[in-house]
Protein backbone atom coordinates (compact mmCIF):
# COMPACT_ATOMS: atom_id res chain seq x y z
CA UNK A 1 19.14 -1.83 -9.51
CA UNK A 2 17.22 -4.75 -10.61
CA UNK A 3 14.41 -5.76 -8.32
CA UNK A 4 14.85 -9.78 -8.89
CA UNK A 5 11.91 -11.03 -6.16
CA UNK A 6 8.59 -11.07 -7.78
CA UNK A 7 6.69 -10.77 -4.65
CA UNK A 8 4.70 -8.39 -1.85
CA UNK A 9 6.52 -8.68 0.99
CA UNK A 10 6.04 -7.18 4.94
CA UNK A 11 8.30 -7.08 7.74
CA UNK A 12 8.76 -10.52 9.11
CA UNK A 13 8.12 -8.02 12.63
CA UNK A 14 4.60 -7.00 11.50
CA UNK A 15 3.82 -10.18 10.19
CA UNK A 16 1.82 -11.27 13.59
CA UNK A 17 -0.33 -7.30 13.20
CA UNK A 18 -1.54 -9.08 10.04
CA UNK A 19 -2.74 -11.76 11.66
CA UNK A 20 -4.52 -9.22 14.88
CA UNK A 21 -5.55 -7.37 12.75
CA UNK A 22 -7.56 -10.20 10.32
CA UNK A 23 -8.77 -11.80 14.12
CA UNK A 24 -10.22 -8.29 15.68
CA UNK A 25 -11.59 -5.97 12.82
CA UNK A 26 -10.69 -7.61 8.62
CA UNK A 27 -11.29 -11.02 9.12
CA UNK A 28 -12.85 -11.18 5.36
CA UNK A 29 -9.95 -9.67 3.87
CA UNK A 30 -7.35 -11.44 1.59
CA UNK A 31 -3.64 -10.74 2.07
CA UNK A 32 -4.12 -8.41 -0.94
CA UNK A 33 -6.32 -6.28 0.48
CA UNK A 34 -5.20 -6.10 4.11
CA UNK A 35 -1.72 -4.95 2.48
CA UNK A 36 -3.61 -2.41 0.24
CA UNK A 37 -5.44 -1.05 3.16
CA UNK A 38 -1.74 -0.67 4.96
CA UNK A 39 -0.14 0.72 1.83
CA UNK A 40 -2.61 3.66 1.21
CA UNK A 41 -2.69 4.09 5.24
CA UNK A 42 0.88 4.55 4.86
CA UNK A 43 0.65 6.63 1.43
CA UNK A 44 -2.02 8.96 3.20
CA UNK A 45 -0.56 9.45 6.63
CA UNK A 46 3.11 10.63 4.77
CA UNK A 47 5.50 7.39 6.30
CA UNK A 48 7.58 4.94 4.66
CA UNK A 49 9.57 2.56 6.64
CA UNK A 50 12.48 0.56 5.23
CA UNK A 51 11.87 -3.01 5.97
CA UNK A 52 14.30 -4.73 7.89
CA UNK A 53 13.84 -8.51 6.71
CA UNK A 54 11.10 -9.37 4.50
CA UNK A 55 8.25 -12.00 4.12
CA UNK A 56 6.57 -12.26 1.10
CA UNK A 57 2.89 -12.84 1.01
CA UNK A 58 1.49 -11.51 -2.45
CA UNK A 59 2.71 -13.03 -5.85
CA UNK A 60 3.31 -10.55 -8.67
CA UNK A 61 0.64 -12.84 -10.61
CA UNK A 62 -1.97 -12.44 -8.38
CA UNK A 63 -1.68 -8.59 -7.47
CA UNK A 64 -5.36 -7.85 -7.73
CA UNK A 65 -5.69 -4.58 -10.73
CA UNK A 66 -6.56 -2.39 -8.11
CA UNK A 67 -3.87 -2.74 -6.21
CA UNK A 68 -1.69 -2.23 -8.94
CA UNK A 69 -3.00 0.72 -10.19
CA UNK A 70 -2.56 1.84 -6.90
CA UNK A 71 0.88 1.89 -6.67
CA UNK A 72 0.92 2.90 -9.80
CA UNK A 73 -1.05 5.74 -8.94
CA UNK A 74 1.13 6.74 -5.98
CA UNK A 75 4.44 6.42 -7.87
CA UNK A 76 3.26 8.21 -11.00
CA UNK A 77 2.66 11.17 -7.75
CA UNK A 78 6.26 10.76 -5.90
CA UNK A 79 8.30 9.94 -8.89
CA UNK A 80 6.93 11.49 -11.74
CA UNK A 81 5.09 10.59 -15.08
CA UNK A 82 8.17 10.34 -17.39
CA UNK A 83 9.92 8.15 -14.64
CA UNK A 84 7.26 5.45 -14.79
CA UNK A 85 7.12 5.93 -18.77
CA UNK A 86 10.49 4.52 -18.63
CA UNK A 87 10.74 2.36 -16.33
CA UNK A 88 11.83 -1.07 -16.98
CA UNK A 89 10.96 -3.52 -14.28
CA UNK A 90 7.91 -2.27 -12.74
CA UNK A 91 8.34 -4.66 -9.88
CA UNK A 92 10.83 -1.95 -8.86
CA UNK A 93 7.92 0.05 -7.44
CA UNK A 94 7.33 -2.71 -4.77
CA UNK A 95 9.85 -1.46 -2.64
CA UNK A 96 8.05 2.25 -2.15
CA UNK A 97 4.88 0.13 -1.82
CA UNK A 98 6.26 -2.49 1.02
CA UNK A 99 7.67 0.79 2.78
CA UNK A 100 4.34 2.63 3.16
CA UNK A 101 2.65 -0.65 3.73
CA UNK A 102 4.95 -1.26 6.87
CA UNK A 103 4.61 2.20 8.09
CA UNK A 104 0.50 1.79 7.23
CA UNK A 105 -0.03 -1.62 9.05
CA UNK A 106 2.20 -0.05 12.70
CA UNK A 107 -0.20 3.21 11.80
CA UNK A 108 -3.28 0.86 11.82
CA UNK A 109 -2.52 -1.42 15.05
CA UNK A 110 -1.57 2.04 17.23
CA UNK A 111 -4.75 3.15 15.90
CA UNK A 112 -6.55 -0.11 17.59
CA UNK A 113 -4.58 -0.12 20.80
CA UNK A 114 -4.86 3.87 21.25
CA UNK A 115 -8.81 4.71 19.39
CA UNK A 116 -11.03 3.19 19.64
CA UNK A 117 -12.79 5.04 16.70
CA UNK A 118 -10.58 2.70 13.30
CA UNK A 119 -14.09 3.18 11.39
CA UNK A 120 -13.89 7.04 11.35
CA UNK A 121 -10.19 7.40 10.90
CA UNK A 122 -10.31 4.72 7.38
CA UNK A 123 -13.26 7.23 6.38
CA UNK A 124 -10.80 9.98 6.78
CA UNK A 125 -8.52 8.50 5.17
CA UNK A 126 -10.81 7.53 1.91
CA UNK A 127 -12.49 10.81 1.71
CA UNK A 128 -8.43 12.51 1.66
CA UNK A 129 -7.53 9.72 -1.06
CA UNK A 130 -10.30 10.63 -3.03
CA UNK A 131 -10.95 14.31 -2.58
CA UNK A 132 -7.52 15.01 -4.30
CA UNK A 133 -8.03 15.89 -7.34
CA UNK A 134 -4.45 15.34 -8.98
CA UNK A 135 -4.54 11.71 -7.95
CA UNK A 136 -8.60 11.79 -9.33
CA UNK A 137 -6.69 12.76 -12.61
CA UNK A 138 -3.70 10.59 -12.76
CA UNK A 139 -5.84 7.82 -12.28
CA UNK A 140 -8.05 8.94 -15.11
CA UNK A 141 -5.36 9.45 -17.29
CA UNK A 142 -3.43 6.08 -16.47
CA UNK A 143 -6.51 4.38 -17.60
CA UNK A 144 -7.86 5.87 -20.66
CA UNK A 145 -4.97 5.54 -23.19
């Protein structure tokens, strides 16, 4: 299947958690980033959710390189190298990344309305991201050739 939209999209039902959550703790975070934080919260904690009608927020052109790589990173992990290798429509990835983002961003507001303690668990969740050293060496591989 041929991914035709171009864009990052959330659920149209966790649009208003981007919004808290920009208000109450990220209020200097773009879009981008508060969808990247979501997506790896999602990636780290092991849920996907299926979206159930989308809203699109990020533009393929403006998908900040990190981000990217990200995804990237995390489908190079779940689907394997020679999948991505011949893939062709990367966009296609943006449905595995919307999924963990709208498991992430539910992850991150229960974590604000049940714990008080969102600083230690994003630490966690950094350190896991990069203590493991497969995804260390993806990473290094995806960028040096």
């Amino acid at each position: 299947m041929v991914r035709r939209n171009k864009r990052l999209g959330i659920d149209l039902e966790t649009r208003p958690y981007y919004s808290k959550l920009k208000d109450i703790s990220f209020a200097r975070l773009t879009n981008s980033q508060l969808f990247s934080l979501a997506f790896t919260v999602g990636y780290l904690n092991g849920f996907k959710k299926p979206l159930t009608k989308r809203f699109d927020i990020i533009r393929h052109e403006t998908i900040p390189l990190d981000l990217f790589s990200i995804i990237m990173l995390v489908a190079i992990k779940e689907y394997g190298e020679e999948y991505i290798k011949e893939l062709d429509n990367p966009l296609e990835l943006f449905d595995m990344a919307e999924e963990y983002a709208n498991a992430g961003i539910e992850i991150l507001m229960k974590k604000i309305r049940y714990d008080s303690d969102l600083e230690n668990f994003l630490i966690s969740n950094i350190m896991r991201l990069y203590g493991d050293n497969d995804f260390n060496s993806k990473y290094e591989r995806l960028f040096s050739e």
